[in-house]
N, C-alpha and C. Protein backbone atom coordinates (compact mmCIF):
# COMPACT_ATOMS: atom_id res chain seq x y z
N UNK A 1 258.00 135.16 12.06
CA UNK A 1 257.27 134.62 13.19
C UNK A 1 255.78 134.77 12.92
N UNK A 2 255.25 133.66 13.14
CA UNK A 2 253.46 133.75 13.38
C UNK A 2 252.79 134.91 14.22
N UNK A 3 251.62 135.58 13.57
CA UNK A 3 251.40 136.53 13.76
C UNK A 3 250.80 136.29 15.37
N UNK A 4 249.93 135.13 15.32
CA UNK A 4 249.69 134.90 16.32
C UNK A 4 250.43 134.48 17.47
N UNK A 5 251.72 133.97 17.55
CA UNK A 5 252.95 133.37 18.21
C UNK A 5 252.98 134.51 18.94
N UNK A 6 253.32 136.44 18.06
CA UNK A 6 253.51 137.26 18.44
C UNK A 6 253.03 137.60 19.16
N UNK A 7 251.52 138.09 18.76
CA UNK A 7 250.36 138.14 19.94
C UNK A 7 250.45 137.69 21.41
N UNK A 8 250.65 136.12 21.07
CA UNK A 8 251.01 135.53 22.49
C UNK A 8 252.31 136.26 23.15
N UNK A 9 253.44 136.14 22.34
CA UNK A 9 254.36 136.40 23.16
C UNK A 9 254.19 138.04 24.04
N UNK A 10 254.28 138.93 23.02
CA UNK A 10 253.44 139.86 23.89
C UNK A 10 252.42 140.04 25.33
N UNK A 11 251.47 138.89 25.02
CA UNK A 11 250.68 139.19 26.28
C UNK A 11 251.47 138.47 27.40
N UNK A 12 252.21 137.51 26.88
CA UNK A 12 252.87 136.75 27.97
C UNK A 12 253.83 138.01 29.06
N UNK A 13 254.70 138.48 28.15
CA UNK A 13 255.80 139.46 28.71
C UNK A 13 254.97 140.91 29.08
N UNK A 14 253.80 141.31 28.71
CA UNK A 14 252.72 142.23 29.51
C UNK A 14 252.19 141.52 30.95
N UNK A 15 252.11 140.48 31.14
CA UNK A 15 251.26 139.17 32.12
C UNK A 15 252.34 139.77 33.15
N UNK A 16 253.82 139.23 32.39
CA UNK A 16 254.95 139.15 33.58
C UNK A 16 255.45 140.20 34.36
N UNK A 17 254.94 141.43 33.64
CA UNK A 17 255.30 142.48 33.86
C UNK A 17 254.38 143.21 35.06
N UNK A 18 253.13 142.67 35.01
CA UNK A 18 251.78 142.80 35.72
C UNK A 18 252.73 142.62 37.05
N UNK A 19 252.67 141.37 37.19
CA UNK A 19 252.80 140.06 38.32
C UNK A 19 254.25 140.81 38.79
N UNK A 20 254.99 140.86 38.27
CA UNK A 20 256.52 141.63 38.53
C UNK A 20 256.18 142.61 39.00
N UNK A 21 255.63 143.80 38.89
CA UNK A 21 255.28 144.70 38.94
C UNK A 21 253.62 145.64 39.28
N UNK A 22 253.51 145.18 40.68
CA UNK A 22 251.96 144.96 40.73
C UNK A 22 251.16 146.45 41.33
N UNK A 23 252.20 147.36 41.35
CA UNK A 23 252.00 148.45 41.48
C UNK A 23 251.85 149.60 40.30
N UNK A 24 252.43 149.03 39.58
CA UNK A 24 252.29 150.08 37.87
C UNK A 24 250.81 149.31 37.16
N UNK A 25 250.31 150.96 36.43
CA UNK A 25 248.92 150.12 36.05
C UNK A 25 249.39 149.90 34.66
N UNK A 26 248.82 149.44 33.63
CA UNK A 26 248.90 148.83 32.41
C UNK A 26 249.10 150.33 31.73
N UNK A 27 248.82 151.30 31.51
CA UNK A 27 250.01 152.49 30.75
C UNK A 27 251.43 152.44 31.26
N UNK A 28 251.58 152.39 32.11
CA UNK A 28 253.03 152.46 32.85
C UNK A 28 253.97 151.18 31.98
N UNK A 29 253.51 149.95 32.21
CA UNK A 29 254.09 148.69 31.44
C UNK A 29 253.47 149.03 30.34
N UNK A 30 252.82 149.50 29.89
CA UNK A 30 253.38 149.91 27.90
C UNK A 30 254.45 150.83 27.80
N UNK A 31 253.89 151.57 28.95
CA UNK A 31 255.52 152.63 28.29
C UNK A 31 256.89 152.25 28.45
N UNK A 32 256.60 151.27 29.80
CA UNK A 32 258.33 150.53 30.27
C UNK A 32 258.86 149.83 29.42
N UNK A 33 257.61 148.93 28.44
CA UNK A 33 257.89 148.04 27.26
C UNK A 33 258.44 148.63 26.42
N UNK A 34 257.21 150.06 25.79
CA UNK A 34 257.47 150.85 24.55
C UNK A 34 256.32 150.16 23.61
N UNK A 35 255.49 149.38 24.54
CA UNK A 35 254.73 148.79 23.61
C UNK A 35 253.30 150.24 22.99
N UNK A 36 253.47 151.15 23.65
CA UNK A 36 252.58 152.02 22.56
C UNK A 36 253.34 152.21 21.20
N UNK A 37 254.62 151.82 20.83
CA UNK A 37 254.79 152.02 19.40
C UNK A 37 254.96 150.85 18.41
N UNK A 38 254.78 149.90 19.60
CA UNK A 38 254.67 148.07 18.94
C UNK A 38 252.97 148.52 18.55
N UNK A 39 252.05 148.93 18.98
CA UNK A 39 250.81 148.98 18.63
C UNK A 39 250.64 149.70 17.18
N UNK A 40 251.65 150.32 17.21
CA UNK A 40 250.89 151.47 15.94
C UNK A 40 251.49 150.45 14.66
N UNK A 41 252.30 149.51 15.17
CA UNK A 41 252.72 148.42 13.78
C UNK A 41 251.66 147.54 13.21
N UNK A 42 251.85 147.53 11.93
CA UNK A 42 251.27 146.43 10.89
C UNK A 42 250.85 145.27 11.53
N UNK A 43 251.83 144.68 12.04
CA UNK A 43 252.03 143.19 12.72
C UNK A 43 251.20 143.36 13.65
N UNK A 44 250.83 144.15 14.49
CA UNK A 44 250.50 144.01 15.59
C UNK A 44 248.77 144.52 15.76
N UNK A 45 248.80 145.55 14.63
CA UNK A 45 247.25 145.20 13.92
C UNK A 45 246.55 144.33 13.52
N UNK A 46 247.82 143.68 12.40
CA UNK A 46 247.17 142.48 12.18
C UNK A 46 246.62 141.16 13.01
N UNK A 47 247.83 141.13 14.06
CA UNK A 47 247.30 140.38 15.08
C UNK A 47 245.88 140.40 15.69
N UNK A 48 245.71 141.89 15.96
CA UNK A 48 244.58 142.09 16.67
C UNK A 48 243.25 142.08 15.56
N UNK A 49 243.61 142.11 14.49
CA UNK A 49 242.34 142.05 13.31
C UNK A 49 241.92 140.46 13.10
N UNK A 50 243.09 139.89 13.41
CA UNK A 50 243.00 137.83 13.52
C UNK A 50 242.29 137.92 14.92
N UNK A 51 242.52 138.30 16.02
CA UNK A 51 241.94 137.50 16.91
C UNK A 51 240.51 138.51 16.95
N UNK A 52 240.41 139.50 16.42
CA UNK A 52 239.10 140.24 16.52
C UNK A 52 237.67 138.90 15.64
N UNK A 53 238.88 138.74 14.47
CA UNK A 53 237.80 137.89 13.28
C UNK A 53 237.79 136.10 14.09
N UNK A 54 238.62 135.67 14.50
CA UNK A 54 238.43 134.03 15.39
C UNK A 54 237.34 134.39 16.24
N UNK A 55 237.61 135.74 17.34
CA UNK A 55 236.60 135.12 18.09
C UNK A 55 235.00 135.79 17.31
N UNK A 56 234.74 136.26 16.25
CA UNK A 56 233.32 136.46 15.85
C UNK A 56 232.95 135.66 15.67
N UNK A 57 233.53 134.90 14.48
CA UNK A 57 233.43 133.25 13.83
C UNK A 57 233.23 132.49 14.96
N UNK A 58 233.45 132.56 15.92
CA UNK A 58 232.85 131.22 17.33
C UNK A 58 231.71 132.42 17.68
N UNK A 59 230.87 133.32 17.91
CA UNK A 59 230.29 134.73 18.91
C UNK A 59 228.99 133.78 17.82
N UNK A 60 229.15 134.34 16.88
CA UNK A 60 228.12 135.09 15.92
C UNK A 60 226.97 133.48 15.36
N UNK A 61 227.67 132.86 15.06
CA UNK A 61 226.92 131.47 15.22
C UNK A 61 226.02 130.87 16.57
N UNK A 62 226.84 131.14 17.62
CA UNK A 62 226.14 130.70 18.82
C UNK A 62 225.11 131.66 19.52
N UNK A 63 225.36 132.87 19.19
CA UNK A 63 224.33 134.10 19.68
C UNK A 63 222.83 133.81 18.67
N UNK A 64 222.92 133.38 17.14
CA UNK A 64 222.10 133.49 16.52
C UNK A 64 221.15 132.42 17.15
N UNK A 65 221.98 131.13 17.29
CA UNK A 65 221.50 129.76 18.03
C UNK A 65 220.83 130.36 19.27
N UNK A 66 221.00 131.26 19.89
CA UNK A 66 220.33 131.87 21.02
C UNK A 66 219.03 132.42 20.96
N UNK A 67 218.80 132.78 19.08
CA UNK A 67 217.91 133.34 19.07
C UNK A 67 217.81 134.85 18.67
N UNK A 68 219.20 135.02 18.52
CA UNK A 68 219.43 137.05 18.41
C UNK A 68 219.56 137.26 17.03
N UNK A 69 219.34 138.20 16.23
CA UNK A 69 219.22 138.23 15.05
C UNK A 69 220.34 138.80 14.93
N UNK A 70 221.06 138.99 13.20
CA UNK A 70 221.94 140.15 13.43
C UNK A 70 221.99 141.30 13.74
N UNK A 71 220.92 141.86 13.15
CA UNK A 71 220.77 143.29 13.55
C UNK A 71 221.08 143.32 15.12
N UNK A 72 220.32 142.82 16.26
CA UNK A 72 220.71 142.95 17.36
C UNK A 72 221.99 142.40 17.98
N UNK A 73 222.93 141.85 17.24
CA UNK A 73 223.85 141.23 17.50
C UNK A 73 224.84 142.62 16.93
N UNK A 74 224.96 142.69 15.39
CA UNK A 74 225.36 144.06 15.13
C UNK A 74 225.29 145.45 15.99
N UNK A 75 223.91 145.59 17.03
CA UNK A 75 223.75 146.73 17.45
C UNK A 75 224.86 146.55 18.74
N UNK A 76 224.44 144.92 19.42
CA UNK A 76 225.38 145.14 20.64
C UNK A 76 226.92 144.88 20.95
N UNK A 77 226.96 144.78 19.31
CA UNK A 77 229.00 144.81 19.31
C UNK A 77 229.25 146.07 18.74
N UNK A 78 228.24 147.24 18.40
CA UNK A 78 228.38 148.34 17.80
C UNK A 78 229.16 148.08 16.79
N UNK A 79 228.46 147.05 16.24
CA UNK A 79 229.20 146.81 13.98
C UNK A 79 228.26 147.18 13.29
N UNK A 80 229.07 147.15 11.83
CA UNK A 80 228.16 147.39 10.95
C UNK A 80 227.31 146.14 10.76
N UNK A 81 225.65 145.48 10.43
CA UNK A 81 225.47 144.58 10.05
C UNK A 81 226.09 144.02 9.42
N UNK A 82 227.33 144.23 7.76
CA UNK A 82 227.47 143.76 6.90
C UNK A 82 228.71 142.86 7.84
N UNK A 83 229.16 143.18 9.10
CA UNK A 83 230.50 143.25 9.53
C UNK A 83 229.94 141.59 9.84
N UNK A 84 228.89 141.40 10.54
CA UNK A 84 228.12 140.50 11.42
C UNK A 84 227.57 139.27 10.00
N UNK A 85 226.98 140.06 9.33
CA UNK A 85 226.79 139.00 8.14
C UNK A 85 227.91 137.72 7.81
N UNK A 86 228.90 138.61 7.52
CA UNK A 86 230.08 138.06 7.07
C UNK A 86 230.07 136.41 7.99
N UNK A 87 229.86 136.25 9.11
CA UNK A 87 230.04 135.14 9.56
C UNK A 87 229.24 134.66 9.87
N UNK A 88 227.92 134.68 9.61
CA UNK A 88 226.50 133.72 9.75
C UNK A 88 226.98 132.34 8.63
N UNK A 89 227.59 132.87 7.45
CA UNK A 89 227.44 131.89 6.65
C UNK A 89 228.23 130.37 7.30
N UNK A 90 229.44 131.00 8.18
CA UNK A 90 230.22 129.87 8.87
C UNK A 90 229.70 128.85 9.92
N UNK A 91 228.28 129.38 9.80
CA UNK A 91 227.59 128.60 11.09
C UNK A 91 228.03 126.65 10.85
């Protein structure tokens, strides 16, 4: 399955669980899931390392267009510059 498919499906069945359940806060539906040990997986890192890197690649182009340099762009996502570099070139 697509890493991202996963992702989705996940937040979907966290969403439903919300709405189902509107009295438990979001630790409670990880633990009902068990999703604190879906987190500590590969897959589910990786997921979150894909949608960490999509949304920079759209952030980091349009902030510069704003006018913000990296360095200050780096300071206010608390990255490393080199992290922020990485996607100027995609402008």
């Amino acid at each position: 399955m697509d890493v991202a498919i996963q992702r989705n499906l996940i937040e979907l069945i966290e969403t439903i669980f919300v709405y189902k359940f509107p009295k438990l806060n979001s630790q409670k539906v990880e633990r009902m899931l068990g999703l604190g040990d879906l987190k500590q997986t590969r897959v589910y890192q990786e997921a979150r390392e894909e949608g960490r890197e999509e949304t920079l690649s759209k952030m980091v182009p349009k902030l510069l267009k704003r006018g913000m340099t990296i360095e200050q762009i780096a300071e206010d996502l608390e990255m490393p510059v080199e992290t922020i570099q990485r996607f100027v070139s995609q402008e």
